[in-house]
Protein backbone atom coordinates (compact mmCIF):
# COMPACT_ATOMS: atom_id res chain seq x y z
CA UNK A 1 71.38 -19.25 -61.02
CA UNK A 2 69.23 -20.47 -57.87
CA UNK A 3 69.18 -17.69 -55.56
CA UNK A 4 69.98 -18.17 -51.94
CA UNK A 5 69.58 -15.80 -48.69
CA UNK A 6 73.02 -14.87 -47.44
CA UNK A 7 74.46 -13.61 -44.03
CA UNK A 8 76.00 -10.11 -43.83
CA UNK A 9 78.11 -9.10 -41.21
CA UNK A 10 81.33 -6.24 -40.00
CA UNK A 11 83.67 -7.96 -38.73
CA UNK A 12 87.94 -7.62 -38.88
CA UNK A 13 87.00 -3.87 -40.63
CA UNK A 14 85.36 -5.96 -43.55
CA UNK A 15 82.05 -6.20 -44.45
CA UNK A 16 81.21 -10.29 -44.88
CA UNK A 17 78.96 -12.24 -46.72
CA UNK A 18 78.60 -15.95 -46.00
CA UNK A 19 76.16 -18.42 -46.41
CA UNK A 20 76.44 -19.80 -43.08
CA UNK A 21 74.44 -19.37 -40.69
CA UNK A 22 74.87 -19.88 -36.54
CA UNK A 23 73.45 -22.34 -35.08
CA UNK A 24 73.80 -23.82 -31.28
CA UNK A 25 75.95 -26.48 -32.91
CA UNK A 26 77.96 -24.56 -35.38
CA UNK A 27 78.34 -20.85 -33.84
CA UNK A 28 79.53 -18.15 -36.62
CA UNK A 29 83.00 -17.50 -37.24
CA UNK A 30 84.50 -15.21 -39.20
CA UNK A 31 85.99 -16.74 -42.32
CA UNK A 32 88.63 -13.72 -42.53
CA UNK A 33 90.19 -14.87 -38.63
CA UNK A 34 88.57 -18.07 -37.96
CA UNK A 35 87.34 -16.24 -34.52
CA UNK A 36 83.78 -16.60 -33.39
CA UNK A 37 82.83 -13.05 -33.57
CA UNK A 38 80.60 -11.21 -30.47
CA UNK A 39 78.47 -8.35 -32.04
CA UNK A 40 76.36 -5.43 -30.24
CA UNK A 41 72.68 -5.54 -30.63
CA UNK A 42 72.57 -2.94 -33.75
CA UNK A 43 75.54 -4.80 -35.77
CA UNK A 44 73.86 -8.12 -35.65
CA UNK A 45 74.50 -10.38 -38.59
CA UNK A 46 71.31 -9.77 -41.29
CA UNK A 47 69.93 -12.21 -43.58
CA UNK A 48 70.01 -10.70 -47.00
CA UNK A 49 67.26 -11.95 -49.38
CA UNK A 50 67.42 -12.14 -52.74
CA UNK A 51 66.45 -8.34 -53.49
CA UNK A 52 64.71 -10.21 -56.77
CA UNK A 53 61.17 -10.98 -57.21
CA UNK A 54 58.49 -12.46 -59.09
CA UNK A 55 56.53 -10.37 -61.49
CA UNK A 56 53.95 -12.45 -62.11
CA UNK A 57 53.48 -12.81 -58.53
CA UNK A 58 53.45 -9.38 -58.13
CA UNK A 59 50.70 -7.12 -58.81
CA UNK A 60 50.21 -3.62 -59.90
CA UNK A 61 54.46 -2.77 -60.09
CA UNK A 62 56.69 -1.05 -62.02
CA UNK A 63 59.39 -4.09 -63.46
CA UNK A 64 62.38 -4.06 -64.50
CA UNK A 65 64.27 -7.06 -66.00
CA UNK A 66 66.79 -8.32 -68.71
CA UNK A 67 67.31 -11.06 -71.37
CA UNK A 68 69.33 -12.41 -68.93
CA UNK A 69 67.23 -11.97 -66.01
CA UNK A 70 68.46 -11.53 -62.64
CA UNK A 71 72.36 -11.84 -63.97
CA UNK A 72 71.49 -8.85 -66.30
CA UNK A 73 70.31 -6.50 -63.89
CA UNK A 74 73.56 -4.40 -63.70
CA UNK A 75 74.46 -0.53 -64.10
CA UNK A 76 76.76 -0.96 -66.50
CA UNK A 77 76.14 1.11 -70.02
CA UNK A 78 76.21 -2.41 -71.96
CA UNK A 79 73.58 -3.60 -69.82
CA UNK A 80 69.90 -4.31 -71.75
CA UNK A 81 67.38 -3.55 -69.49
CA UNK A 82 63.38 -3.65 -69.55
CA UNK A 83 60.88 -2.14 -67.98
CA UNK A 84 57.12 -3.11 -67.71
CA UNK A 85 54.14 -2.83 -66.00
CA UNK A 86 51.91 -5.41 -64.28
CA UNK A 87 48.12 -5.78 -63.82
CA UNK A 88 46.30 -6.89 -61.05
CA UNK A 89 46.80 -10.49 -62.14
CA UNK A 90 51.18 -10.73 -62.76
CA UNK A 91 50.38 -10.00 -66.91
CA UNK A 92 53.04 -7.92 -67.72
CA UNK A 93 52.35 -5.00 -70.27
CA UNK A 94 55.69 -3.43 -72.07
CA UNK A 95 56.25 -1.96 -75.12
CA UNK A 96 58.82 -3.30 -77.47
CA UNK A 97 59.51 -3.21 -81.71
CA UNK A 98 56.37 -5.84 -81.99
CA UNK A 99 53.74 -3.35 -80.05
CA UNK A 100 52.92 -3.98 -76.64
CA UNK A 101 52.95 -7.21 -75.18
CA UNK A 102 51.23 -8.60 -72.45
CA UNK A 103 53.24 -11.40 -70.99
CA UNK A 104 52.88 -14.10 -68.41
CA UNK A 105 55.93 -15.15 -68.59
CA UNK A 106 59.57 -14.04 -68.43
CA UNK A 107 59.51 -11.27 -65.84
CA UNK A 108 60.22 -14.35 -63.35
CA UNK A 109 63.08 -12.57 -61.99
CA UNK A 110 62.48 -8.95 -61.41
CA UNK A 111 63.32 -5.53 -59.93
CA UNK A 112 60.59 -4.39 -58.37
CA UNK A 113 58.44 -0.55 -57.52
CA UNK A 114 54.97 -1.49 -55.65
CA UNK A 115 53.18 1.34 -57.23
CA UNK A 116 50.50 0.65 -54.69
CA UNK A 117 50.51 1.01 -50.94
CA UNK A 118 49.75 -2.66 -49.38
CA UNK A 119 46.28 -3.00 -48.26
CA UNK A 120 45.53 -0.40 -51.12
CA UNK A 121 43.70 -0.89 -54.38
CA UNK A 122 43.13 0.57 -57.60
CA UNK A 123 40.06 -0.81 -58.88
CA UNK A 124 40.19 0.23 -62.56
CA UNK A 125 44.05 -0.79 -62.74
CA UNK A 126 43.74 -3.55 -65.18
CA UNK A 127 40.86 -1.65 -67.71
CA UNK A 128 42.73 1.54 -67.44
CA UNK A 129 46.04 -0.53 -68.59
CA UNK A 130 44.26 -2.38 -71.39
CA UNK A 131 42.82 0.58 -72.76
CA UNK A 132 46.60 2.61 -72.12
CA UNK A 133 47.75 -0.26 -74.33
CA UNK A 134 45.31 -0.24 -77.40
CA UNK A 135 45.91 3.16 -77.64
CA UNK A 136 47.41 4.18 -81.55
CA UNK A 137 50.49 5.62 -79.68
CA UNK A 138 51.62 2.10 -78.77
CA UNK A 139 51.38 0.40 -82.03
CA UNK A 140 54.76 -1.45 -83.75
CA UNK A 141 54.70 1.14 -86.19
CA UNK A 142 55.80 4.45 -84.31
CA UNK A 143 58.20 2.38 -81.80
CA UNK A 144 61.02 4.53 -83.28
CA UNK A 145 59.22 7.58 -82.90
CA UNK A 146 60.74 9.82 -80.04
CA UNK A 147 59.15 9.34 -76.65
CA UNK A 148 58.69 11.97 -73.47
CA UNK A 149 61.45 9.80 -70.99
CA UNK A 150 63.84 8.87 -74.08
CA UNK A 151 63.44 4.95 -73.82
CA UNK A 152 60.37 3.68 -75.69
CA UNK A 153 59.77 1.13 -72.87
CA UNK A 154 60.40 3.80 -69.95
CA UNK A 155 57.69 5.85 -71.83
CA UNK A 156 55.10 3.28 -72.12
CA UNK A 157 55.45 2.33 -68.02
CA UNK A 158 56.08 6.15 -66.64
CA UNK A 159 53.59 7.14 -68.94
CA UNK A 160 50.91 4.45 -67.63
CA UNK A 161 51.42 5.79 -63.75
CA UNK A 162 51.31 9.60 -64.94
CA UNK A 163 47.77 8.94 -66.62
CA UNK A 164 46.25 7.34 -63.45
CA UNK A 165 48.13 10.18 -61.02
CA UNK A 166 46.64 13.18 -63.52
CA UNK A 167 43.60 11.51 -63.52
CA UNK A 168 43.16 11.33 -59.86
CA UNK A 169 44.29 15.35 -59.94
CA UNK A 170 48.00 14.60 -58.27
CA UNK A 171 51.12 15.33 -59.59
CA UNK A 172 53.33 13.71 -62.55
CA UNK A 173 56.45 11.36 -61.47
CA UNK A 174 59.08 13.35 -62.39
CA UNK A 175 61.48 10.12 -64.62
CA UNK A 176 64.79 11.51 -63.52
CA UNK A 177 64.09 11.06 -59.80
CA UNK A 178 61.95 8.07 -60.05
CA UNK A 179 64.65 6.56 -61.60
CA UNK A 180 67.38 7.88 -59.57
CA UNK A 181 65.44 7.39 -56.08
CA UNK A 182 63.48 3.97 -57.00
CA UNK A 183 64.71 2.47 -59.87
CA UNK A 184 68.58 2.04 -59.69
CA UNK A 185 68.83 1.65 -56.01
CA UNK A 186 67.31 -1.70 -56.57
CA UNK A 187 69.14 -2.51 -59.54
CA UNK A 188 72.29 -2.07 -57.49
CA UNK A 189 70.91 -4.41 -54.91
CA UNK A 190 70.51 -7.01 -57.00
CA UNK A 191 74.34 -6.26 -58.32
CA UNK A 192 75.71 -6.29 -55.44
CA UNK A 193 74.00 -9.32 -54.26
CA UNK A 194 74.85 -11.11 -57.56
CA UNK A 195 78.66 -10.27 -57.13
CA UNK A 196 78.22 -11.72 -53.12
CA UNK A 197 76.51 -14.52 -54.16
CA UNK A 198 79.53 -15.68 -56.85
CA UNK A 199 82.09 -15.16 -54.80
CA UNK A 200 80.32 -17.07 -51.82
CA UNK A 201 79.62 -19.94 -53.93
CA UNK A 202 83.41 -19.91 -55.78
CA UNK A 203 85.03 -19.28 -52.14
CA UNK A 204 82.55 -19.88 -49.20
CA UNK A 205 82.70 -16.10 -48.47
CA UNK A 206 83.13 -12.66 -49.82
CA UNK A 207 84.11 -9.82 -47.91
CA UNK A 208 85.62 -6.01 -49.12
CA UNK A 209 85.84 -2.95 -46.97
CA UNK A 210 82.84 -2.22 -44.37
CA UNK A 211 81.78 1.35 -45.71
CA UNK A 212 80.97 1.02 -49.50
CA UNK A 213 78.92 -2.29 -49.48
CA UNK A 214 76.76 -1.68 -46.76
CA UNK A 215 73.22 -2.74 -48.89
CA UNK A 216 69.85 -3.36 -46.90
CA UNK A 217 67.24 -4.37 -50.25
CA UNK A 218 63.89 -2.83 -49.10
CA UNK A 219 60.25 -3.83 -49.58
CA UNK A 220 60.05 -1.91 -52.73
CA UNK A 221 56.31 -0.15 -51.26
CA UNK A 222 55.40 2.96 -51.99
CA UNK A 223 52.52 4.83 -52.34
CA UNK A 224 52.52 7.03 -55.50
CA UNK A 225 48.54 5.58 -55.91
């Protein structure tokens, strides 16, 4: 699926997602009145990008995909995801039944933690991660051995950014609120723009009460290193 920006607006006690955009020539209108709508400076339409990124493009993160790439990043309990780690260089690290891979390809459409503030760098990052890798705890043979954060792959990534942070003397992410504060609030960005997207594309518009689909995808920067 090509992903598109969309317009989100309030409007009619809805919140609306459109691909339209105003121009001089074509002002907006609401597609749930047909009126041209006026809004106040703070409840300007916003141009929603697709919360989805790159992760070969993207160095130094904390990934998380699916077989089915961007369409499989979902919360539901049937839903396959994977999680990875990138170097310096968009080679993406995970751990799966076959060892750990390093992959440059396949991670093309991404949810995405910057483990590293912009402008910041890690300078060991990508010997560190090599070495993480070789290490006899990663090998195919004890992938069904159990692991400190439950999921084999979670363990491999989480495990990766708690060896750097001990190293440089700071404290250990703690995996339930790393994954509650970073990791699903992205994954239900790129749901809900998914579900927008459809509907815009089947019907020209999508629009559901104002108060539980108010989603503003961030940068995804932080600085745990």
């Amino acid at each position: 699926m090509e992903l598109v920006d969309l317009l989100r607006f309030s409007h009619c006690g809805r919140t609306v997602w459109t691909a339209t955009s105003a121009t001089p020539a074509t002002p907006l209108r609401c597609p749930e009145c047909g009126r041209a709508p006026s809004f106040p400076l703070a409840e300007a339409p916003v141009r929603v990008r697709a919360p989805v990124v790159d992760g070969h493009r993207t160095g130094c993160c904390f990934l998380v995909t699916s077989r089915e790439g961007a369409d499989g990043l979902r919360e539901d309990n049937d839903c396959e995801l994977h999680v990875g780690i990138s170097n310096s260089r968009g080679v993406v690290f995970s751990y799966t039944e076959s060892g750990v891979r390093r992959e440059r390809r396949g991670w093309h459409q991404s949810a995405a933690v910057t483990l590293v503030a912009p402008g910041r760098r890690v300078p060991d990052w990508d010997e560190r991660l090599e070495r993480y890798a070789d290490e006899d705890g990663w090998t195919a043979g004890r992938f069904e051995e159990p692991r400190e954060f439950g999921s084999r792959c979670l363990g491999f990534a989480l495990g990766f950014v708690n060896r750097l942070l001990t190293l440089r003397g700071e404290r250990p992410v703690d995996q339930r609120r790393f994954t509650r504060d970073l990791v699903l609030p992205r994954v239900r960005a790129v749901s809900v723009y998914l579900s927008a997207l459809r509907q815009v594309r089947r019907h020209g518009y999508w629009s559901a009460p104002a108060s539980p689909l108010q989603v503003t995808p961030d940068t995804g920067e932080i600085s745990i290193l």
